[in-house]
N, C-alpha and C. Protein backbone atom coordinates (compact mmCIF):
# COMPACT_ATOMS: atom_id res chain seq x y z
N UNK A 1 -99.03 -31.56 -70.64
CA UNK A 1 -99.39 -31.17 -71.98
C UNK A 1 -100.90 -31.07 -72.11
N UNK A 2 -101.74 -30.23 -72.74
CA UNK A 2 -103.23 -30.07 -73.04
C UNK A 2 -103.05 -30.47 -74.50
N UNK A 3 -103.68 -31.28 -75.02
CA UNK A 3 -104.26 -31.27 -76.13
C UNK A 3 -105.33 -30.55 -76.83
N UNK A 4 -105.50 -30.31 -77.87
CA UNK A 4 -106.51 -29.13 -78.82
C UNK A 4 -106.82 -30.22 -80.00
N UNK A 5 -108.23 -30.90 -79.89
CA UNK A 5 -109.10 -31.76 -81.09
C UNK A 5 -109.61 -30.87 -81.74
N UNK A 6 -109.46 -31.03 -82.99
CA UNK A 6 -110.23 -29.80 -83.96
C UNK A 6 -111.28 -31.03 -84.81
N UNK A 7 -112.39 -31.08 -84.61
CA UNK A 7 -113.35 -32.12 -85.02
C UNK A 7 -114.18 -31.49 -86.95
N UNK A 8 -113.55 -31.46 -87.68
CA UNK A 8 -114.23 -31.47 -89.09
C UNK A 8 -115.70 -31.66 -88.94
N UNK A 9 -116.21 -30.61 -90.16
CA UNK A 9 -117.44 -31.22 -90.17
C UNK A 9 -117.79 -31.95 -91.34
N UNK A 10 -118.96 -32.66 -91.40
CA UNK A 10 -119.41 -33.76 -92.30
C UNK A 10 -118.48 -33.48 -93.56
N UNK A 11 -118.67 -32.22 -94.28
CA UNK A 11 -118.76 -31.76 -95.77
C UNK A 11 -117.49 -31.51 -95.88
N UNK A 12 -116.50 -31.88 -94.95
CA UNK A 12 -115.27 -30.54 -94.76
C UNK A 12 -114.19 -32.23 -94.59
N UNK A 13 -112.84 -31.86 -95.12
CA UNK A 13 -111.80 -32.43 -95.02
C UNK A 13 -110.67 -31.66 -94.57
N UNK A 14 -110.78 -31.98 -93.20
CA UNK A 14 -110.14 -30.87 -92.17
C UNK A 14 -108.71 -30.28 -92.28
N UNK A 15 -108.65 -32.15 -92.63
CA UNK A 15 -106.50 -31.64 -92.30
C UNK A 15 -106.51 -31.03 -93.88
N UNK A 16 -106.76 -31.03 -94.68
CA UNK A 16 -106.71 -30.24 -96.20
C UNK A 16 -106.69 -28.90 -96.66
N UNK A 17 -108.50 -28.53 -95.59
CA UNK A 17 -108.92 -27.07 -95.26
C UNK A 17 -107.93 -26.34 -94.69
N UNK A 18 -107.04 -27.20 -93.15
CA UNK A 18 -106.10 -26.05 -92.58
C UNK A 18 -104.76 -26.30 -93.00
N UNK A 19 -104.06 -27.32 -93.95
CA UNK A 19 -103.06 -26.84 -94.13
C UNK A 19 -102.83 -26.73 -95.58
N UNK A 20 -103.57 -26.18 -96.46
CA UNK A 20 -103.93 -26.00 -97.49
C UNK A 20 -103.51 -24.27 -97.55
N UNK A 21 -103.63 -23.78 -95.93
CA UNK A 21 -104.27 -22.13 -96.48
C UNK A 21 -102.67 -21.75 -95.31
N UNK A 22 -102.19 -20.97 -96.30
CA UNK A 22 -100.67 -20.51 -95.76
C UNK A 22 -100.71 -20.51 -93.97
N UNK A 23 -101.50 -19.38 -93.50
CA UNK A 23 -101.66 -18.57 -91.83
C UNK A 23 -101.88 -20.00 -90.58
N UNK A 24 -103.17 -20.80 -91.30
CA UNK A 24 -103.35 -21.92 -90.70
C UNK A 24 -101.89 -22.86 -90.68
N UNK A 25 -101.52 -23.58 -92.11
CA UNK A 25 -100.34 -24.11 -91.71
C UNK A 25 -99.15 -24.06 -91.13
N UNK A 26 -98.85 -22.44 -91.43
CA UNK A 26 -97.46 -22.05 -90.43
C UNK A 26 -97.99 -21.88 -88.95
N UNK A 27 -99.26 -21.52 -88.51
CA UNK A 27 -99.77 -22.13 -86.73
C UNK A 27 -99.46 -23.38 -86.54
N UNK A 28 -99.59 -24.20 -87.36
CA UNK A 28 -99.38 -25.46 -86.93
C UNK A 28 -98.33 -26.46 -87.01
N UNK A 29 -97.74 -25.63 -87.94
CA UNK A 29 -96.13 -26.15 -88.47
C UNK A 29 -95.40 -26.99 -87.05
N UNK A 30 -95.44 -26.47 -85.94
CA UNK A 30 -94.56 -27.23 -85.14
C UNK A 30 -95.01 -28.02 -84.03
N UNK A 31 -95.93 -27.97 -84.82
CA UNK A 31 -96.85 -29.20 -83.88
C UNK A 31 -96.96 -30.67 -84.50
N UNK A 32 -97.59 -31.80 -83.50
CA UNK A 32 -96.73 -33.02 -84.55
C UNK A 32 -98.46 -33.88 -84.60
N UNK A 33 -99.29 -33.53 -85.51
CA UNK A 33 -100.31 -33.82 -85.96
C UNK A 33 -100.67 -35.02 -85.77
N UNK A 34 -101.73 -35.41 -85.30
CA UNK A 34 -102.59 -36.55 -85.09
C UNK A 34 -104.23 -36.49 -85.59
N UNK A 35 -104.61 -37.54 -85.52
CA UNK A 35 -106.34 -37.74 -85.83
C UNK A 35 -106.81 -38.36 -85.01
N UNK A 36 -106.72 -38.49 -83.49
CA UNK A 36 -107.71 -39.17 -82.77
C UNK A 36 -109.06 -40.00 -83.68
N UNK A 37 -109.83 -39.43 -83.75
CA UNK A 37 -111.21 -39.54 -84.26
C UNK A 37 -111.33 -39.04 -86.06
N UNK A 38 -112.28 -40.08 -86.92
CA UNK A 38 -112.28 -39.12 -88.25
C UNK A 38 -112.28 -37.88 -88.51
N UNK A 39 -111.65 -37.92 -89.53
CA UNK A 39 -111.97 -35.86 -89.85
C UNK A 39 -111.39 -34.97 -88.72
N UNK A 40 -110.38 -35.47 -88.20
CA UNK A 40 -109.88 -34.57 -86.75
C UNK A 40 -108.51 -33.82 -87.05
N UNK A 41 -108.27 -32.89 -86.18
CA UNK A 41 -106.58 -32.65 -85.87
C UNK A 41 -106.24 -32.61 -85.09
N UNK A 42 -105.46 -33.05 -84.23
CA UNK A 42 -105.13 -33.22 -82.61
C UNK A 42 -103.56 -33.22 -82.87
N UNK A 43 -103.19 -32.09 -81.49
CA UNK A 43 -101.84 -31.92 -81.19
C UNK A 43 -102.10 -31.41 -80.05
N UNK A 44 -100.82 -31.41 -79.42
CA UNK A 44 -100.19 -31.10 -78.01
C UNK A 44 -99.83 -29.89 -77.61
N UNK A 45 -100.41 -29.39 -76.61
CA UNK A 45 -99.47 -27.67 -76.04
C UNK A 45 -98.89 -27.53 -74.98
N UNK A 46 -98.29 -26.79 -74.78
CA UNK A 46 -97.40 -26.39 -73.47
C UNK A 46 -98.26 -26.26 -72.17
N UNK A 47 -99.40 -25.95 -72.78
CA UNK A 47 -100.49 -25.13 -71.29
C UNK A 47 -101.95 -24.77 -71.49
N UNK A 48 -102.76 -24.50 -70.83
CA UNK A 48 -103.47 -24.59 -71.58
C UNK A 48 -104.00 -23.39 -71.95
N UNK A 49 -103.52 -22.10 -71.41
CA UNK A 49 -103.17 -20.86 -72.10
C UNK A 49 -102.97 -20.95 -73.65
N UNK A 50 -101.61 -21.88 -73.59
CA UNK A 50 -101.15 -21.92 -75.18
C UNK A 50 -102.28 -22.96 -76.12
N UNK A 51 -103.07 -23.01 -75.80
CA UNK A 51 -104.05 -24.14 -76.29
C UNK A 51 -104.97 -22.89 -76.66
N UNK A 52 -105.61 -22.33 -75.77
CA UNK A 52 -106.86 -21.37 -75.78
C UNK A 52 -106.52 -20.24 -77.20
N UNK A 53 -104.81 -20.05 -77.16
CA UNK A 53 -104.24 -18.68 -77.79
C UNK A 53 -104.47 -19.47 -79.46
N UNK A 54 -103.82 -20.88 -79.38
CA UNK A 54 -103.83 -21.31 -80.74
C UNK A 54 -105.51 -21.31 -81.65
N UNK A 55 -106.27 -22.06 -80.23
CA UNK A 55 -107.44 -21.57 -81.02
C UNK A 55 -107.82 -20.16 -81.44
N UNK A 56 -107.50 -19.42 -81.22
CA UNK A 56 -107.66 -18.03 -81.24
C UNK A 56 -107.02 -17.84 -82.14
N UNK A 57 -106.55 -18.32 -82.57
CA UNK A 57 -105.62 -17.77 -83.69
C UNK A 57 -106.22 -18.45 -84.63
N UNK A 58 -106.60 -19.45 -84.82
CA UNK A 58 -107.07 -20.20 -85.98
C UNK A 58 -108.64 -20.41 -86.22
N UNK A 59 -109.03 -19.22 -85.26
CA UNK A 59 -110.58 -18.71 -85.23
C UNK A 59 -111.32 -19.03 -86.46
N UNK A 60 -110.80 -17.92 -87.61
CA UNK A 60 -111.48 -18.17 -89.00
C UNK A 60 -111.31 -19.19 -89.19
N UNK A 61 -110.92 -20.19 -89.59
CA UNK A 61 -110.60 -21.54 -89.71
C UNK A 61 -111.63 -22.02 -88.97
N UNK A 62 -111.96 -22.45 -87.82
CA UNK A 62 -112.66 -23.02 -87.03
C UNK A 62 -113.77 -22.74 -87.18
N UNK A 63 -114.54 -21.66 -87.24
CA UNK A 63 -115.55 -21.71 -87.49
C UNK A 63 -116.46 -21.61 -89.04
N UNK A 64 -114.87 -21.62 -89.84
CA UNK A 64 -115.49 -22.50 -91.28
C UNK A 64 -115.44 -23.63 -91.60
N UNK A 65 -114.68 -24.84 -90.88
CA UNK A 65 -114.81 -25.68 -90.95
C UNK A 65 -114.84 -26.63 -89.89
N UNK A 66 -114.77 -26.21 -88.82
CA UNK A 66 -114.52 -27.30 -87.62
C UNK A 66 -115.88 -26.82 -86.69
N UNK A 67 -116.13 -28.44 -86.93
CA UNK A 67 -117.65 -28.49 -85.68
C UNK A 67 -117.65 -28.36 -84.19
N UNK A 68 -116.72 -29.22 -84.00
CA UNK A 68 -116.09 -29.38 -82.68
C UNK A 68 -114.32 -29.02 -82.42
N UNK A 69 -114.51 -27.89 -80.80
CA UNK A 69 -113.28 -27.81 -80.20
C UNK A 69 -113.00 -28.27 -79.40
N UNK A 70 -112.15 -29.03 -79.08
CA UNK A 70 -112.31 -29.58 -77.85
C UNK A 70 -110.57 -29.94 -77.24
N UNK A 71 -110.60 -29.58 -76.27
CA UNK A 71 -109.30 -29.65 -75.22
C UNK A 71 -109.31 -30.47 -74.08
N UNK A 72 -108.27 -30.71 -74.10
CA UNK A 72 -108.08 -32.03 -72.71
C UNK A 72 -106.90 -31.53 -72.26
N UNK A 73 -107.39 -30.91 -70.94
CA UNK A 73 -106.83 -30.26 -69.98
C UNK A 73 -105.93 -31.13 -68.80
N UNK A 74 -105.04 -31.99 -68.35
CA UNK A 74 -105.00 -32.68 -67.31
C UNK A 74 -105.40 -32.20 -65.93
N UNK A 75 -105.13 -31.16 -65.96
CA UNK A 75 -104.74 -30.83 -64.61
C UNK A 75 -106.55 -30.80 -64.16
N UNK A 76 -107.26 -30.90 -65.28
CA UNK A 76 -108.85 -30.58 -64.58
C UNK A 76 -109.30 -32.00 -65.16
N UNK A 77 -109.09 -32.71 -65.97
CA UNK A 77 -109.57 -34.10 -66.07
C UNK A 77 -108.66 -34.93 -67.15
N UNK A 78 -108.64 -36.16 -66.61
CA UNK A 78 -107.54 -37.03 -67.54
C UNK A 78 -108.39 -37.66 -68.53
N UNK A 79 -109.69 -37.77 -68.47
CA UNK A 79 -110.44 -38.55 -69.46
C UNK A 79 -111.17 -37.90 -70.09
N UNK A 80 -111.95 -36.53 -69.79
CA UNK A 80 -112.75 -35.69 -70.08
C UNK A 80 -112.23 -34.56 -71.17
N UNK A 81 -112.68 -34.46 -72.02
CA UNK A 81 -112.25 -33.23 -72.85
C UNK A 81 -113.03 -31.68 -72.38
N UNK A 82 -112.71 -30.79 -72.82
CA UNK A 82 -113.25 -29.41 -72.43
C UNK A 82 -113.55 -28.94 -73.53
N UNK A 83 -115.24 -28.24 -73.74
CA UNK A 83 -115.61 -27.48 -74.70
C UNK A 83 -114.61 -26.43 -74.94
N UNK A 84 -114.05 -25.36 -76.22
CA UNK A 84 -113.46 -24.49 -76.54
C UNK A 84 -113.97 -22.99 -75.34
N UNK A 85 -115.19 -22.87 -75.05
CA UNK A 85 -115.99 -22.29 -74.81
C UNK A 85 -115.46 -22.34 -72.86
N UNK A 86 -115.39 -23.58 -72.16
CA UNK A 86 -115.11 -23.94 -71.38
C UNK A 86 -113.57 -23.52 -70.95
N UNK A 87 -112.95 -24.06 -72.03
CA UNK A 87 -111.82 -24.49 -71.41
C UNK A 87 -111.31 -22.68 -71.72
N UNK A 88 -111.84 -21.83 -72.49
CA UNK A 88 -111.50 -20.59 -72.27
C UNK A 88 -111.35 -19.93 -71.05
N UNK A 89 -112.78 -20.12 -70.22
CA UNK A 89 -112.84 -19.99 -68.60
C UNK A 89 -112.35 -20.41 -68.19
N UNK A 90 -111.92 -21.73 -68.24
CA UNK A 90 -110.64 -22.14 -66.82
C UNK A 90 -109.29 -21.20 -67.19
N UNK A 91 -108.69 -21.10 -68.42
CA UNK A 91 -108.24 -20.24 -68.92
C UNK A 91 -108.00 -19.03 -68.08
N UNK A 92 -109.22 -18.60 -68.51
CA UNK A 92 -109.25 -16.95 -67.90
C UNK A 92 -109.88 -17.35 -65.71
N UNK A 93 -109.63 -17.75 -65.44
CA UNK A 93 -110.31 -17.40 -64.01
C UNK A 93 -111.82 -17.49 -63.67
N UNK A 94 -112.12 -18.05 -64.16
CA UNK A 94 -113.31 -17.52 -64.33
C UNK A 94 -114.49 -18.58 -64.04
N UNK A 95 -113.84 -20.06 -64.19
CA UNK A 95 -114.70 -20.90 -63.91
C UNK A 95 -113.35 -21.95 -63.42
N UNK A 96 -113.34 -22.53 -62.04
CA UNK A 96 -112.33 -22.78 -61.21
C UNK A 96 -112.69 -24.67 -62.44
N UNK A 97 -111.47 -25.46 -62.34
CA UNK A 97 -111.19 -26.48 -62.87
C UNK A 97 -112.10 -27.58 -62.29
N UNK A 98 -111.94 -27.49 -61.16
CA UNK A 98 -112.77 -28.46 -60.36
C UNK A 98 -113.94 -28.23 -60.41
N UNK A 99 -114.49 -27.14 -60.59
CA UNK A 99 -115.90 -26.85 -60.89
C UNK A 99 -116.77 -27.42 -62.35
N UNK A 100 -115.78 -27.60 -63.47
CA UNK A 100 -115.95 -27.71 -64.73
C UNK A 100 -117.03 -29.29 -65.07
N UNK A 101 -117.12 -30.28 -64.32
CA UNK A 101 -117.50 -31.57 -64.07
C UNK A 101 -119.35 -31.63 -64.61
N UNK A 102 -120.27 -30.37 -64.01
CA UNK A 102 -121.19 -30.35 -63.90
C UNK A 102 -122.02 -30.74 -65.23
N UNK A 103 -121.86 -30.38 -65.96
CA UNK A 103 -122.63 -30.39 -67.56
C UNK A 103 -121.83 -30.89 -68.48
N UNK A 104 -122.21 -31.64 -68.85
CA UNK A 104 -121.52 -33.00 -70.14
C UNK A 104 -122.02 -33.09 -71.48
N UNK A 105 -121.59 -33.15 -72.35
CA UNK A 105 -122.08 -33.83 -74.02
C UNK A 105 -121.31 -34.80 -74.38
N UNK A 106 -121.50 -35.85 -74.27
CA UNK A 106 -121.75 -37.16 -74.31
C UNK A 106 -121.87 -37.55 -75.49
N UNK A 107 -120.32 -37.85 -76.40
CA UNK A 107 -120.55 -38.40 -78.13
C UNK A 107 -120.16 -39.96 -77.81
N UNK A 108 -121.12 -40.55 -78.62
CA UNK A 108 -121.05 -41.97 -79.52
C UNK A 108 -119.49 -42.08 -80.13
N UNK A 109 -118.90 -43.21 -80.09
CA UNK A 109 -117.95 -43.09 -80.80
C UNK A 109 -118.50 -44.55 -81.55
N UNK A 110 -118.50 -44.47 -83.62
CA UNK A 110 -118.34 -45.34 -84.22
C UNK A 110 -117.98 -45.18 -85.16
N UNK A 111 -116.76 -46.35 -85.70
CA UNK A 111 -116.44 -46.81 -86.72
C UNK A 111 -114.97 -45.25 -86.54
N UNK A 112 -114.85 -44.48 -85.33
CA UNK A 112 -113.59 -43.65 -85.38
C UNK A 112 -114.63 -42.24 -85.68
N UNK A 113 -115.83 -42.30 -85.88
CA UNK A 113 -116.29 -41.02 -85.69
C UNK A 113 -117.02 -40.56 -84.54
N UNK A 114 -117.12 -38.98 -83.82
CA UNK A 114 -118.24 -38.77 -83.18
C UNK A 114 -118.96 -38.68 -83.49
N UNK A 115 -120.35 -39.26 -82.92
CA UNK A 115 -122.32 -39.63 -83.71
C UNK A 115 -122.61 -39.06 -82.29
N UNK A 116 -123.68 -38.05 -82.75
CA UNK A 116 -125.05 -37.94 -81.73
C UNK A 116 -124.84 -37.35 -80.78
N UNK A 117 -124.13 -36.26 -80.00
CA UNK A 117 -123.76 -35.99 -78.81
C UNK A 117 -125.36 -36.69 -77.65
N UNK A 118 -125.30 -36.16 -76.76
CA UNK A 118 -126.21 -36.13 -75.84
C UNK A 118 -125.85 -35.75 -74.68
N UNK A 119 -126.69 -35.01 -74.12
CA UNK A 119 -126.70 -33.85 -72.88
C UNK A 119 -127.08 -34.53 -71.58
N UNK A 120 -125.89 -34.53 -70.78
CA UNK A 120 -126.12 -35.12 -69.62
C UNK A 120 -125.69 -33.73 -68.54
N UNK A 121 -126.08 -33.50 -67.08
CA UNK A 121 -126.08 -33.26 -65.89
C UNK A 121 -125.61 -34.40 -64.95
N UNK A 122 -124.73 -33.80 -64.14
CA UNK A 122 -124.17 -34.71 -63.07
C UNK A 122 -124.55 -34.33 -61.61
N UNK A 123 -124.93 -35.29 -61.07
CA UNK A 123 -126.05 -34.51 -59.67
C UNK A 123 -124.67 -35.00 -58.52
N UNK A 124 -124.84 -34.14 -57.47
CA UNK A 124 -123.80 -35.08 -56.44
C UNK A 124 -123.79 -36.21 -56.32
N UNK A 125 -122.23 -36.86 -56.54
CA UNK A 125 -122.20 -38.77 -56.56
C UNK A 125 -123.14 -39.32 -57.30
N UNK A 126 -123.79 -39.22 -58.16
CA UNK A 126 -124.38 -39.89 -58.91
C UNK A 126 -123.38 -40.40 -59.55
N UNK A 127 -124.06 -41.44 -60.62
CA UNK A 127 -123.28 -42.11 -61.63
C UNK A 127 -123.61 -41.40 -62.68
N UNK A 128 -123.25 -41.28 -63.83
CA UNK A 128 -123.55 -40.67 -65.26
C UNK A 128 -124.25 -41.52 -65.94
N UNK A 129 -125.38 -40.96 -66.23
CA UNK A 129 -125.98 -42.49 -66.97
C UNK A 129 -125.45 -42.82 -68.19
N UNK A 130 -125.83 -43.88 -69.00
CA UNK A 130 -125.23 -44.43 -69.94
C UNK A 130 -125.88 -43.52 -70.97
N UNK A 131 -124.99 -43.94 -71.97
CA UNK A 131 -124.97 -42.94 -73.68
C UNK A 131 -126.08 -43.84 -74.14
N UNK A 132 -127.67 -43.68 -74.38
CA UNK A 132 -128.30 -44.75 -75.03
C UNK A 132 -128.88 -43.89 -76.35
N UNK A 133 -128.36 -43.41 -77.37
CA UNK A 133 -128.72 -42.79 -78.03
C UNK A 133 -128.68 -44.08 -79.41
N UNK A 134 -127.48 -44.97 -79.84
CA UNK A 134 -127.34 -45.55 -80.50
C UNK A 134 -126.22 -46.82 -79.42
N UNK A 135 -125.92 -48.07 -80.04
CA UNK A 135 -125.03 -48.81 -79.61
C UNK A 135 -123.43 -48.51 -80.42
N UNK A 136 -122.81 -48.18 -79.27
CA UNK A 136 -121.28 -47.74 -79.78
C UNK A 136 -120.48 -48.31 -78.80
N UNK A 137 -119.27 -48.75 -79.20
CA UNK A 137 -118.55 -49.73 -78.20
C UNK A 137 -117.59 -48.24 -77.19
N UNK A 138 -117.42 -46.71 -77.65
CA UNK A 138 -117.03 -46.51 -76.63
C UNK A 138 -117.67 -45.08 -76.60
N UNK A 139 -117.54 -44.32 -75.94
CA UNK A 139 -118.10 -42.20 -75.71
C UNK A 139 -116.58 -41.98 -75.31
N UNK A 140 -117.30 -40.75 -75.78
CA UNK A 140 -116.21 -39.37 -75.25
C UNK A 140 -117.18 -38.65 -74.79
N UNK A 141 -116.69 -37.98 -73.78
CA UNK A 141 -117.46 -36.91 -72.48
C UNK A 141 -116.21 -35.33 -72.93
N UNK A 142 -117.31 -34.40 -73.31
CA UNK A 142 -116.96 -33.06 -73.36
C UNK A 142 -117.76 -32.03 -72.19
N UNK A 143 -116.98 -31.81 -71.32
CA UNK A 143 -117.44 -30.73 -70.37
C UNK A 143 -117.91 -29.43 -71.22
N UNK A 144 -119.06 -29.26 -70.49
CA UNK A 144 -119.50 -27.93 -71.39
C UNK A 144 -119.97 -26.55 -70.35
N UNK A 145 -119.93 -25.65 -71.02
CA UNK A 145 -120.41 -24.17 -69.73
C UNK A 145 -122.02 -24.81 -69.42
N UNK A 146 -122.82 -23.48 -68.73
CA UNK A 146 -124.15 -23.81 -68.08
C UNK A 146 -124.80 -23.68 -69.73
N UNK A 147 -124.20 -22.33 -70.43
CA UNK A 147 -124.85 -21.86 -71.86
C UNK A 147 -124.41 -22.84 -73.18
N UNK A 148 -123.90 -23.48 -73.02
CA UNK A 148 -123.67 -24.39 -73.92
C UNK A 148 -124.82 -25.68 -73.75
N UNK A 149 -124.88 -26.28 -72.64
CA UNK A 149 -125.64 -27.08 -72.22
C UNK A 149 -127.45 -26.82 -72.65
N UNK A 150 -127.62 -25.59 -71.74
CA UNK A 150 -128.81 -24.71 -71.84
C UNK A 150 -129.31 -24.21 -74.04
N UNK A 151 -128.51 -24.49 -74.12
CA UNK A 151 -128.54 -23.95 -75.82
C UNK A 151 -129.19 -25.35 -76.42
């Protein structure tokens, strides 16, 4: 199963915004809704084709109210989530799974929200350095393209 996090932004009350508005709620109708993190929507897909298509479909939506996309792919990492942007390319061919590791954003997790991303690079076998942006008892790591990173 891939999961699809739809991350709200500050001003925005996510699960409200998308099933408030007819097109959004019947996309999501048969999916069985969660909140990982505040202000979130998280559900489950078949693949991660069917992950990439749903975002696509709920495009307008997303980019009126959702800050963060983010997918968790297994088959390319069990702990790591995948930028929207990313996980399109593994998607399409285009950027092999195993390759995806290189460039990271690195969120704070407190109090159930993401705080602060921060931009990490992973050099061969290195370790990842630590999240020292603020003290948070845990991170989430989002794989990101070279242009996401670079931005």
């Amino acid at each position: 199963m891939t999961t699809v996090c739809l991350v709200g932004g500050p001003e925005t009350d996510l699960r409200y915004e998308l099933l408030s508005r007819e097109t959004a709620r019947d996309a999501l109708a048969t999916y069985d809704l969660r909140s990982p993190f505040e202000n979130s929507v998280a559900l489950d897909t078949v693949s991660l084709g069917a992950a990439v298509s749903l975002c696509n479909d709920l495009n307008w939506y997303l980019v009126r109210f959702v800050e963060e996309t983010l997918v968790r792919e297994p088959s390319v990492s069990e702990t790591e989530w995948l930028s929207r942007d990313l996980a399109t390319a593994v998607r399409n061919d285009a950027v092999p799974g195993e390759e995806t590791d290189r460039f990271l954003k690195l969120y704070g997790v407190a109090d159930g929200r993401l705080v602060e991303p921060m931009y990490l690079a992973r050099s061969d076998g290195a370790d990842l350095p630590e999240y020292d942006l603020r003290d948070v008892p845990e991170t989430v790591g989002v794989r990101v393209t070279r242009e996401e990173f670079e931005h």
